[in-house]
Protein backbone atom coordinates (compact mmCIF):
# COMPACT_ATOMS: atom_id res chain seq x y z
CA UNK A 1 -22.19 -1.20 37.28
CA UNK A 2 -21.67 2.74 36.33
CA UNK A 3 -24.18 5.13 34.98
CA UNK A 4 -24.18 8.45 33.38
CA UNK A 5 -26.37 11.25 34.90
CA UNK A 6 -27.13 13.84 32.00
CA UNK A 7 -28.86 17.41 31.80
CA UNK A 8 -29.95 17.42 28.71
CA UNK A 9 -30.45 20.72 26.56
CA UNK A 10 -27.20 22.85 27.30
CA UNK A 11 -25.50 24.14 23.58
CA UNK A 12 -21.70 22.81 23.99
CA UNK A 13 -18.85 25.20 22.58
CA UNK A 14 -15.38 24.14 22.16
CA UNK A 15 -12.39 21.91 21.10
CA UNK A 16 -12.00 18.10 21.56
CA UNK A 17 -9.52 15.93 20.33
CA UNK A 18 -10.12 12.29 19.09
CA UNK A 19 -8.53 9.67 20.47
CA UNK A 20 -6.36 7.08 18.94
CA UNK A 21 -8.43 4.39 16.57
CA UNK A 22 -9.47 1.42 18.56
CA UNK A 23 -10.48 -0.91 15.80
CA UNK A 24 -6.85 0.15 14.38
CA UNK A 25 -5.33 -0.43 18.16
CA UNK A 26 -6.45 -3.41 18.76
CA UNK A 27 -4.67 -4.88 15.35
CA UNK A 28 -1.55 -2.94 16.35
CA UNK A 29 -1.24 -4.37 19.68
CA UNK A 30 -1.52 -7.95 18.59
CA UNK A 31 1.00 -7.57 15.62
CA UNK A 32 3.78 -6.78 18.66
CA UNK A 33 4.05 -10.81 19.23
CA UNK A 34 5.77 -11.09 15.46
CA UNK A 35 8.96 -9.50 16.72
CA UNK A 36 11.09 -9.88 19.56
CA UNK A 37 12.69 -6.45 18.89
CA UNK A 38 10.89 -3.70 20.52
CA UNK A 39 8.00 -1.73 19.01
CA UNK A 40 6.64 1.42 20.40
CA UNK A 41 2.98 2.89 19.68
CA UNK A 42 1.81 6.21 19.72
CA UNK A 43 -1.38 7.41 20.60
CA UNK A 44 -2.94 4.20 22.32
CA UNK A 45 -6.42 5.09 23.49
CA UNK A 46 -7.10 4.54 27.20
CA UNK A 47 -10.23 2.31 26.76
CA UNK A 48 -11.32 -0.62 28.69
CA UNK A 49 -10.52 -3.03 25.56
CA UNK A 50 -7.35 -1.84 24.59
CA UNK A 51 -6.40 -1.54 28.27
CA UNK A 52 -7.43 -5.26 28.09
CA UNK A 53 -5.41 -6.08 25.68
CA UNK A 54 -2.84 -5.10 26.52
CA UNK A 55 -2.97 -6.17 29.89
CA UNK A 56 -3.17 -9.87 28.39
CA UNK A 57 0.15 -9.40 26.39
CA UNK A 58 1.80 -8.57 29.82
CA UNK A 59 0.54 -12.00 31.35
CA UNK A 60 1.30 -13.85 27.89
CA UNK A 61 5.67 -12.25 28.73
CA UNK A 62 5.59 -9.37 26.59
CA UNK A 63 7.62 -6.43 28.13
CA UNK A 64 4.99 -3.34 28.11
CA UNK A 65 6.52 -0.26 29.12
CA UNK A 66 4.23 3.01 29.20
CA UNK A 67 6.80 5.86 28.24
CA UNK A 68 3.93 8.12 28.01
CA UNK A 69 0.49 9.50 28.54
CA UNK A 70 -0.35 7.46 25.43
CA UNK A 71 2.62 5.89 24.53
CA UNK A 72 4.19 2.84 24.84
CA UNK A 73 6.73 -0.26 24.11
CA UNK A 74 6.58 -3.34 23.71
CA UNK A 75 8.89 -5.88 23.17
CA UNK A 76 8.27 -10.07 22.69
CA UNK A 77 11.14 -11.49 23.61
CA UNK A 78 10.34 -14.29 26.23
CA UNK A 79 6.62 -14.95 25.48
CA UNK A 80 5.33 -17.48 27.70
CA UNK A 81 3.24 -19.98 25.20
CA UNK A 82 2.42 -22.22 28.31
CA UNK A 83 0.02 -19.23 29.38
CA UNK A 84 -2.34 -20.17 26.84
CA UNK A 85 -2.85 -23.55 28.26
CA UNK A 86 -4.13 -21.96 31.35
CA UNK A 87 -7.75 -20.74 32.55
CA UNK A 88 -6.79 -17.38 33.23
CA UNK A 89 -5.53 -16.82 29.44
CA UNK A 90 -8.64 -18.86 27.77
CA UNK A 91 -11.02 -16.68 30.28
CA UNK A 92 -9.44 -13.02 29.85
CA UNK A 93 -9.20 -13.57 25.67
CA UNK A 94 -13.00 -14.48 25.56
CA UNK A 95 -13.96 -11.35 27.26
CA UNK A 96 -12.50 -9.25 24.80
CA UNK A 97 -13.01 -9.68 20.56
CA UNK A 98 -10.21 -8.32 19.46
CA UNK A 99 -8.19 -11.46 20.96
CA UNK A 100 -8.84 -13.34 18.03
CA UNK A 101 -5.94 -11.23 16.22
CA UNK A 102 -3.57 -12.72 18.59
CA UNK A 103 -3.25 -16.19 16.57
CA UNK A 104 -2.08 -14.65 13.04
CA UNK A 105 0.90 -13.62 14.70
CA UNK A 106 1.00 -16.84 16.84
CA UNK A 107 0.92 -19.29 14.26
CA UNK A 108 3.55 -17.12 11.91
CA UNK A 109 6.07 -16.68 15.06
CA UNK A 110 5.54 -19.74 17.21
CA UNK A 111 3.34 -22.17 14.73
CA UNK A 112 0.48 -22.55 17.31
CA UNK A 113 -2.30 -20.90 18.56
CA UNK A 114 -5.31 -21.75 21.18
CA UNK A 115 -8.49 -19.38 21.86
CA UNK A 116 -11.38 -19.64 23.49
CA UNK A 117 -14.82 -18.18 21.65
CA UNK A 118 -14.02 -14.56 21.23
CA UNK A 119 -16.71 -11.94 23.45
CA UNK A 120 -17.43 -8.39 22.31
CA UNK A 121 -20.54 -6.32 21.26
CA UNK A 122 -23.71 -8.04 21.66
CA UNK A 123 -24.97 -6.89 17.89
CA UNK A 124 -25.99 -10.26 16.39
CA UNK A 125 -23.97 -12.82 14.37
CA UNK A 126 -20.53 -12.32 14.13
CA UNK A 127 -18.80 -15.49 12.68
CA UNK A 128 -15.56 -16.30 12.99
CA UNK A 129 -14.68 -18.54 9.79
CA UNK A 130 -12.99 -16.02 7.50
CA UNK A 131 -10.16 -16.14 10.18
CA UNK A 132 -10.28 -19.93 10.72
CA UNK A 133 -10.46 -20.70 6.61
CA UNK A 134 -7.67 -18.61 5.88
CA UNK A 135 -5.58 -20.25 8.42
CA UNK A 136 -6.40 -23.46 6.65
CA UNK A 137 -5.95 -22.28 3.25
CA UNK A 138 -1.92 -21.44 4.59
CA UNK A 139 -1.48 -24.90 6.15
CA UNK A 140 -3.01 -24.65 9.17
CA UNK A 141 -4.95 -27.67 11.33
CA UNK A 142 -7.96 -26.31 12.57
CA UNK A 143 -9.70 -28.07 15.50
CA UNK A 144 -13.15 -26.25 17.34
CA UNK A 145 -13.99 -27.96 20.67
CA UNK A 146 -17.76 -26.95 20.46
CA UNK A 147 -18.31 -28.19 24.26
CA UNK A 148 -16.20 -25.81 25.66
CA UNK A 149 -15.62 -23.47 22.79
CA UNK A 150 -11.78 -23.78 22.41
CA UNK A 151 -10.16 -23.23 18.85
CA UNK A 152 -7.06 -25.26 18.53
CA UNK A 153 -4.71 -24.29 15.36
CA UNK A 154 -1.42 -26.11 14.38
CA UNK A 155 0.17 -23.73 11.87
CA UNK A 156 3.89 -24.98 11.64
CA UNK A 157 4.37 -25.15 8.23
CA UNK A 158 2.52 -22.18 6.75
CA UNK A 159 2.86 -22.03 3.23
CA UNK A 160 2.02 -19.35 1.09
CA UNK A 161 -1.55 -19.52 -1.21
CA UNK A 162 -3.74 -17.60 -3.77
CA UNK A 163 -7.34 -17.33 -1.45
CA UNK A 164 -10.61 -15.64 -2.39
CA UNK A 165 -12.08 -14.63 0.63
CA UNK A 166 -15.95 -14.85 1.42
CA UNK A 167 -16.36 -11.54 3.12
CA UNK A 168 -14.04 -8.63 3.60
CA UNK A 169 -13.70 -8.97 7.10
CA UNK A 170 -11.86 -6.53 8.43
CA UNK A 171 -10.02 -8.30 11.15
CA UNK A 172 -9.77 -11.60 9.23
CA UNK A 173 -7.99 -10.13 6.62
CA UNK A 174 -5.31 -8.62 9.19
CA UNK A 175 -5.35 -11.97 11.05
CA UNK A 176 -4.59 -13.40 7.67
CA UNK A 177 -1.91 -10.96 6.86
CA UNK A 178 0.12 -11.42 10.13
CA UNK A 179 0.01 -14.85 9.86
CA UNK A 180 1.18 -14.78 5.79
CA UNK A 181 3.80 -12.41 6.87
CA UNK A 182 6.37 -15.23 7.86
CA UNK A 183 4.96 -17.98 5.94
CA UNK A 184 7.08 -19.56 3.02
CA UNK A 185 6.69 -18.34 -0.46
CA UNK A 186 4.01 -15.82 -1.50
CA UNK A 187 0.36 -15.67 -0.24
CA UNK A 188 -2.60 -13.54 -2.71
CA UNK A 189 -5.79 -12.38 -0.72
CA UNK A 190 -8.39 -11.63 -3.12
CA UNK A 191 -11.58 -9.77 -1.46
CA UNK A 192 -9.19 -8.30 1.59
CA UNK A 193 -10.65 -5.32 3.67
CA UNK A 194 -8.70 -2.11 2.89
CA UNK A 195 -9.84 0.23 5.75
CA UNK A 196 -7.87 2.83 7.02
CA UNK A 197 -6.87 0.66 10.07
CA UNK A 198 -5.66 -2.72 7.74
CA UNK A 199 -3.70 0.08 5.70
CA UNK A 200 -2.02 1.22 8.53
CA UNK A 201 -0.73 -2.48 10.15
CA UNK A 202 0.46 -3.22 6.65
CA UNK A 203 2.52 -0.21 6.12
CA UNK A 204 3.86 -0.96 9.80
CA UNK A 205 4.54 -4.68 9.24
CA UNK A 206 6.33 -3.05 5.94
CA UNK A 207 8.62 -1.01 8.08
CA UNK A 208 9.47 -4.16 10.18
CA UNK A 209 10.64 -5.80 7.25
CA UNK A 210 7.50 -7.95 5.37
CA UNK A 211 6.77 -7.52 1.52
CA UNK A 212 3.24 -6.27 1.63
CA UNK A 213 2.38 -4.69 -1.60
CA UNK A 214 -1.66 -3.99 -2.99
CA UNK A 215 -2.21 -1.72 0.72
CA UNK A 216 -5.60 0.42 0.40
CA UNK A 217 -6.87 -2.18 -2.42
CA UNK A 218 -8.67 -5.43 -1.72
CA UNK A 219 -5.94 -7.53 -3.36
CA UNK A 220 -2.87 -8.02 -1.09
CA UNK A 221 0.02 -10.23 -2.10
CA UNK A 222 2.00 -10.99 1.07
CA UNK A 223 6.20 -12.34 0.26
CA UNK A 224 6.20 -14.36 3.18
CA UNK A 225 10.12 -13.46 5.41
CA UNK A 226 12.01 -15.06 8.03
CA UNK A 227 11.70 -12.62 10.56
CA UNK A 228 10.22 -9.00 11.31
CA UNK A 229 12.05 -6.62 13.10
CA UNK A 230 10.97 -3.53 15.74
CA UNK A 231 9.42 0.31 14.71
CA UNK A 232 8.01 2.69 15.91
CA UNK A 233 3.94 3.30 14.75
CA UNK A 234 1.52 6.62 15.28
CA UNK A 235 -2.17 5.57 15.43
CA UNK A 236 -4.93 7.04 13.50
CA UNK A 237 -7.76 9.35 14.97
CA UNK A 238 -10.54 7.07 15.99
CA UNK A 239 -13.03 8.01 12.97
CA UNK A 240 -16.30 6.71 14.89
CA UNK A 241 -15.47 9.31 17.25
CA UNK A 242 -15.01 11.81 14.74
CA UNK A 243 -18.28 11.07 13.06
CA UNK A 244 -19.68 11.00 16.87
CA UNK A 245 -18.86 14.43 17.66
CA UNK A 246 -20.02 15.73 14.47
CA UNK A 247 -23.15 14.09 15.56
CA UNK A 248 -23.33 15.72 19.02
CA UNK A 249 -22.92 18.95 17.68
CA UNK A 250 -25.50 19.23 15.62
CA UNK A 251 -28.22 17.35 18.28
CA UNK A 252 -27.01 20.30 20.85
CA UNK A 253 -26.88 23.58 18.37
CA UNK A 254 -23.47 23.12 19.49
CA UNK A 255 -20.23 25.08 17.89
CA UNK A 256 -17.59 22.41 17.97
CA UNK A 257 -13.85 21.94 16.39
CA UNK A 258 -12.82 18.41 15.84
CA UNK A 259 -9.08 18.47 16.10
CA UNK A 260 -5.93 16.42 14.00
CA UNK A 261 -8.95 14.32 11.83
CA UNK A 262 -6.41 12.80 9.49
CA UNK A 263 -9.00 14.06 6.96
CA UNK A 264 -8.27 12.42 3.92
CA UNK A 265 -8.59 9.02 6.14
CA UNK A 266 -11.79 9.74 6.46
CA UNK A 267 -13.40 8.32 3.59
CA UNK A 268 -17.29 9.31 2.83
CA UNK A 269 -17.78 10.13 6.93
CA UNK A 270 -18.12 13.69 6.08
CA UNK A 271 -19.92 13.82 3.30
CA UNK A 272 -22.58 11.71 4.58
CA UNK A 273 -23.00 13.94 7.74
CA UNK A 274 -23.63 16.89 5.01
CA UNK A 275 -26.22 14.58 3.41
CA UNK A 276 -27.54 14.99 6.78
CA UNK A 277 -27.68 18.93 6.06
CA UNK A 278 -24.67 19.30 9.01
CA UNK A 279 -22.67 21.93 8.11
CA UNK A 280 -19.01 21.34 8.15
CA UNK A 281 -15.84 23.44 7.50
CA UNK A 282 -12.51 21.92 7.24
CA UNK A 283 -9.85 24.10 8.48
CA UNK A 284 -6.68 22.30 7.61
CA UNK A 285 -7.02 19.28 9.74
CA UNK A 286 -9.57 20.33 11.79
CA UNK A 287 -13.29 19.85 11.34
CA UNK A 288 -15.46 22.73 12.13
CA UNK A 289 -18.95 22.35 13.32
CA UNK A 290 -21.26 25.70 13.48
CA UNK A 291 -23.97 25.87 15.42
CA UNK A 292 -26.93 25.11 13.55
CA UNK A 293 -30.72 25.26 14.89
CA UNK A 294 -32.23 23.29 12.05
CA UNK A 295 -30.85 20.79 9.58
CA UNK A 296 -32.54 19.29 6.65
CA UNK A 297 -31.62 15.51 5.23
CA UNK A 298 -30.90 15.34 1.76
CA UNK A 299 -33.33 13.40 -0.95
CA UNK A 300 -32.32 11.00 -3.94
CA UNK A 301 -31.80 12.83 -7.39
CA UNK A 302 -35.48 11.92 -8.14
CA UNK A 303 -36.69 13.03 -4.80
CA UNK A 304 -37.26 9.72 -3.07
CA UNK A 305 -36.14 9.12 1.16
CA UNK A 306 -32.43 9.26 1.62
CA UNK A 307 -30.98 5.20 2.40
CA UNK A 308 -28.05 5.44 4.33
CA UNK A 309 -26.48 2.10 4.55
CA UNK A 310 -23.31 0.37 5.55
CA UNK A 311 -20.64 -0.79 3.22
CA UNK A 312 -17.35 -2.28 3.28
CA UNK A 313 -14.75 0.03 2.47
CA UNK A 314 -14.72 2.24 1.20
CA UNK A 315 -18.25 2.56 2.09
CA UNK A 316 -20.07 3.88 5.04
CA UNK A 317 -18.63 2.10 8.41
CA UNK A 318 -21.41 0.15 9.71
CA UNK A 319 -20.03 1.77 13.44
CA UNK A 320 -21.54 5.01 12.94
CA UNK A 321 -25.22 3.84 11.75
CA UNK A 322 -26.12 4.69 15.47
CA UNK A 323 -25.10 8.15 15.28
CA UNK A 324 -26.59 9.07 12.21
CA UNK A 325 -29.80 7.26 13.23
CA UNK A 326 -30.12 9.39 16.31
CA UNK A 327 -28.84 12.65 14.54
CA UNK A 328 -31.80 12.23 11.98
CA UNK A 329 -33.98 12.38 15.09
CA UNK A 330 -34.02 16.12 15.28
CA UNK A 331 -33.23 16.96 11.43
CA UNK A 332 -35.71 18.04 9.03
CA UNK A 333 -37.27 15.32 6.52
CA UNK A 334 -36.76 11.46 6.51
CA UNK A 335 -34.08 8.96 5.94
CA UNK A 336 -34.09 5.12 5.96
CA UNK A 337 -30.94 3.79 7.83
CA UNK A 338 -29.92 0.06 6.89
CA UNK A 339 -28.00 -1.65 8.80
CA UNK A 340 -27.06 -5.11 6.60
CA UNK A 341 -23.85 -6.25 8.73
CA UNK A 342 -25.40 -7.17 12.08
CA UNK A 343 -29.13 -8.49 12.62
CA UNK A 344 -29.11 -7.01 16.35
CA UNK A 345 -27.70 -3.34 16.19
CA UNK A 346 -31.02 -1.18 15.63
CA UNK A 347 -33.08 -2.79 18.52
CA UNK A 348 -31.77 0.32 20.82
CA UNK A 349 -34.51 2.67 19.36
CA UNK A 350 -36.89 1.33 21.49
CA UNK A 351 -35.23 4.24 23.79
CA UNK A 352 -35.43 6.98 21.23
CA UNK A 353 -38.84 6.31 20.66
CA UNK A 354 -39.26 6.72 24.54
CA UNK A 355 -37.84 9.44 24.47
CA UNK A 356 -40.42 11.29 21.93
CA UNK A 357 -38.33 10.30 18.31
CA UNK A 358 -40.50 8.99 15.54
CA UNK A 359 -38.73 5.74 14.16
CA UNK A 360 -40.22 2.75 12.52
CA UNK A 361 -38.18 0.00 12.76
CA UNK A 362 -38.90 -2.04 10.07
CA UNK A 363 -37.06 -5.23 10.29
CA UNK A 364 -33.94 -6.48 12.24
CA UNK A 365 -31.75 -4.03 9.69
CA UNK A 366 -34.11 -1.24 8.71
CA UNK A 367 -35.46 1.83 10.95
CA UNK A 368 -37.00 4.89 9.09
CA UNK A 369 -36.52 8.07 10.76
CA UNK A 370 -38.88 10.85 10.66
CA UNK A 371 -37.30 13.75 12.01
CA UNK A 372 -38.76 16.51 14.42
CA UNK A 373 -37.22 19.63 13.38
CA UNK A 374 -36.92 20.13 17.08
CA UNK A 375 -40.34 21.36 17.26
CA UNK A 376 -41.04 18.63 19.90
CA UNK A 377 -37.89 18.25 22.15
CA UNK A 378 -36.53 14.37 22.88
CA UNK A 379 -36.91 13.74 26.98
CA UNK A 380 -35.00 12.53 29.31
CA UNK A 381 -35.29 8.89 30.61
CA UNK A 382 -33.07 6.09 32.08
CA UNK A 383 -32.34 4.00 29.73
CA UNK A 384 -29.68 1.33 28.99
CA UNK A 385 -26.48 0.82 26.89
CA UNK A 386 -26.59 -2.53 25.35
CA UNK A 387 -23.27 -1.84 22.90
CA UNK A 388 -20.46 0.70 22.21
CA UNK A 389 -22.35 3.05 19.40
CA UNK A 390 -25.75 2.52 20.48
CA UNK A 391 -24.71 3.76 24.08
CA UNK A 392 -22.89 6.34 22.66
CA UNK A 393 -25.85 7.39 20.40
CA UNK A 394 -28.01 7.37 23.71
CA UNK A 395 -25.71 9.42 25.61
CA UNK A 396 -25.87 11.65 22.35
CA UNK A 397 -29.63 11.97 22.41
CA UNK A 398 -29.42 12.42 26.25
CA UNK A 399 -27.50 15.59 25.85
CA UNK A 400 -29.90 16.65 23.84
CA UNK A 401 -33.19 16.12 25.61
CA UNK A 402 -35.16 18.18 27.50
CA UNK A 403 -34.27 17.13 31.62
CA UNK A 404 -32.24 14.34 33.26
CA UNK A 405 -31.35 11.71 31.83
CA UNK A 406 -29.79 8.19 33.23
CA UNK A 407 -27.83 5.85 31.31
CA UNK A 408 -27.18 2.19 33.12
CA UNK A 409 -24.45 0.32 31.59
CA UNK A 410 -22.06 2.50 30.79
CA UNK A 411 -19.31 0.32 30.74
CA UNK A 412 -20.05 -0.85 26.78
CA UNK A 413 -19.35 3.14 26.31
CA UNK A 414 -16.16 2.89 28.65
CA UNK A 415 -14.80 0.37 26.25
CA UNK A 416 -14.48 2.29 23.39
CA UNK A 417 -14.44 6.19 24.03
CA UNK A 418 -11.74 7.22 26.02
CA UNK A 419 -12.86 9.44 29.45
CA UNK A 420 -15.91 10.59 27.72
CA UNK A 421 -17.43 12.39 30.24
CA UNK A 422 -14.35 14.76 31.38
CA UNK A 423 -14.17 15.57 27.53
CA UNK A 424 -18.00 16.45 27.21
CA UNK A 425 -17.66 18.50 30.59
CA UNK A 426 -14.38 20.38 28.80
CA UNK A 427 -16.83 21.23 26.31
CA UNK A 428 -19.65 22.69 28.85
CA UNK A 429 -22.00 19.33 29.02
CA UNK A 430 -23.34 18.40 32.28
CA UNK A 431 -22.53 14.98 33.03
CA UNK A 432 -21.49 12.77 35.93
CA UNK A 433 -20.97 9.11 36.67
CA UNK A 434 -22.50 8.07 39.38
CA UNK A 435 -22.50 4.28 41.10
């Protein structure tokens, strides 16, 4: 187990560059198994669950060549289908949630599929039965072994279908899509998630040859084809890390230039950092962060506490709730951060308020945030990560804080922000990992 020793207090000055989108990478690489013509990706982050990934495509027969520093090809000619009868597969897809985007493309190329319960974040509920009722709703037999958690799915006659779903599930509706891709006739998915990420694997599954039209609106009709062929796809700048760094900078004073945002991607990310009172200057592509020494949150029109709540798209990513939770600790006035998407994702304040923050947590979903003004600094402590953003939004506060810091754990952070610490020293942070 890693940790991250921080000195906390030291303004940061520089240029970073986001890496590519994980939440969009991880649909990507799974989509590679509907072809057996070769697809190459550009700007793959090097995470622990994309490296994951894509490690279990290798063992699954997929030809993954790395033809650059974050590029690289795949191609699905020989998959081995008798790999998912084995332990290895059923134990190396559970510890990692994005496997669950491997059967859409399963049942539409091969007509079966086999999983075992999906791992991931520890942030509360996250059901799986979007996916699983979708499947259904195309033709699909569904079969859950609850003793040892293995989801069975016979899908070889998928036939297109008008469904309504019950959330906008993100990775349900691209599990949906890829799997509608090759079915017969013409599939309508009312209620689909149109996030940056799902726009971007339907405009690639276009260029391979499927009838996608609806992309960036939540209804999708899908003209099921025979067969998809190869392309070549660019990935998205990761927008949690984008909202991250604006984040950082203001918690350190720091002058900071985001690089290559994709800013029209963004959505309401920037704007609700200005709510924040961050300043922010976009210079073509770039976002500009100035220094700032105080920062003052917004109010309502009628001068009641700012909410700042998550939303499905194009509302406020539930992924960067952390960061703005912990940026609020040093900004002037008060803002009450709901989280409704996941009953387990606020319990990491318990280390902000350790560390001298004033939060209230009100309930499993609500924390109010009185901020400081930085007239009393945040401390160092050691402290754990117990998920991607809330270790993130630690490490944030750590670089903040007045003394050392330790965060234990750090391998939730390692799976989703790609060598985080040689970026943060690039920008003047002091920061090792230590055993």
């Amino acid at each position: 187990m890693g940790s991250f020793r921080v000195n906390g207090g030291i303004k940061l000055k520089g240029e970073i560059i986001p890496q590519g989108a994980k939440n969009e990478a991880l649909q990507i690489l799974c989509a590679v198994l509907l072809t057996p013509e070769k697809i190459t990706i550009e700007k793959i982050p090097n995470i622990v669950d994309v490296n994951k990934l894509i490690e279990l495509l290798s063992d699954m027969g997929v030809k993954v060549t790395k033809e650059g520093p974050e590029t690289y090809s795949f191609q699905a000619d020989e998959v081995n289908l008798d790999f998912m009868e084995t332990e290895e597969f059923l134990k190396k897809a559970s510890a990692l949630r994005g496997s669950v985007m491997l059967l859409g493309p399963l049942l539409a190329r091969f007509g079966t599929g086999k999983l075992s319960k999906p791992g991931g974040d520890k942030i509360g509920r996250r059901r799986m039965d979007t996916h699983f009722t979708g499947f259904q709703k195309l033709g699909a037999k569904f079969n859950y072994d609850s003793k040892n958690e293995i989801f069975h799915i016979d899908g070889k006659n998928l036939k297109g279908c008008y469904m309504l779903l019950d959330e906008a599930s993100v990775t349900g509706t691209a599990n949906i899509v890829m799997a509608a891709a090759m079915a017969e006739g013409t599939t309508t998915v009312y209620n689909a998630a149109c996030e940056p990420y799902l726009q971007q694997l339907c405009d690639m599954l276009n260029r391979m040859g499927a009838k996608i039209s609806g992309v960036g609106s939540n209804l999708l009709t899908i003209e099921g084809v025979k067969k998809l062929g190869g392309t070549t796809h660019k990935m998205l700048p990761d927008m949690i890390e984008i909202g991250s760094f604006i984040g950082l900078a203001a918690m350190t004073q720091s002058e900071i230039t985001i690089k290559d945002c994709q800013i029209p991607r963004l959505g309401i990310i920037p704007e609700t950092f200005r709510r924040m009172g961050i300043k922010l200057e976009f210079r073509g592509d770039d976002i500009f962060v100035p220094a700032q020494k105080h920062y003052e949150i917004e109010t309502f029109i009628d001068g009641s506490i700012l909410t700042v709540a998550d939303a499905i798209w194009p509302g406020f990513t539930p992924d960067l709730l952390s960061i703005v939770l912990v940026t609020a600790t040093q900004a002037k006035g008060t803002v009450l951060v709901h989280q409704k998407m996941f009953e387990s994702r606020l319990f990491f304040v318990d280390k902000l308020i350790d560390m001298g923050a004033q939060i209230i947590l009100c309930d499993p979903h609500r924390a109010t945030v009185i901020g400081l003004d930085r007239k009393t600094e945040l401390r160092g402590i050691r402290m754990t990560s117990p998920d991607i953003r809330a270790g993130v939004a630690l490490l944030i506060a750590a670089l903040s804080a007045s003394g050392t810091s330790i965060i234990d754990n750090i391998e939730q952070i390692d799976r989703g922000y790609q060598n985080i610490d040689d970026r943060l020293r690039a920008l003047g942070a002091e920061i090792e990992r230590i055993s």
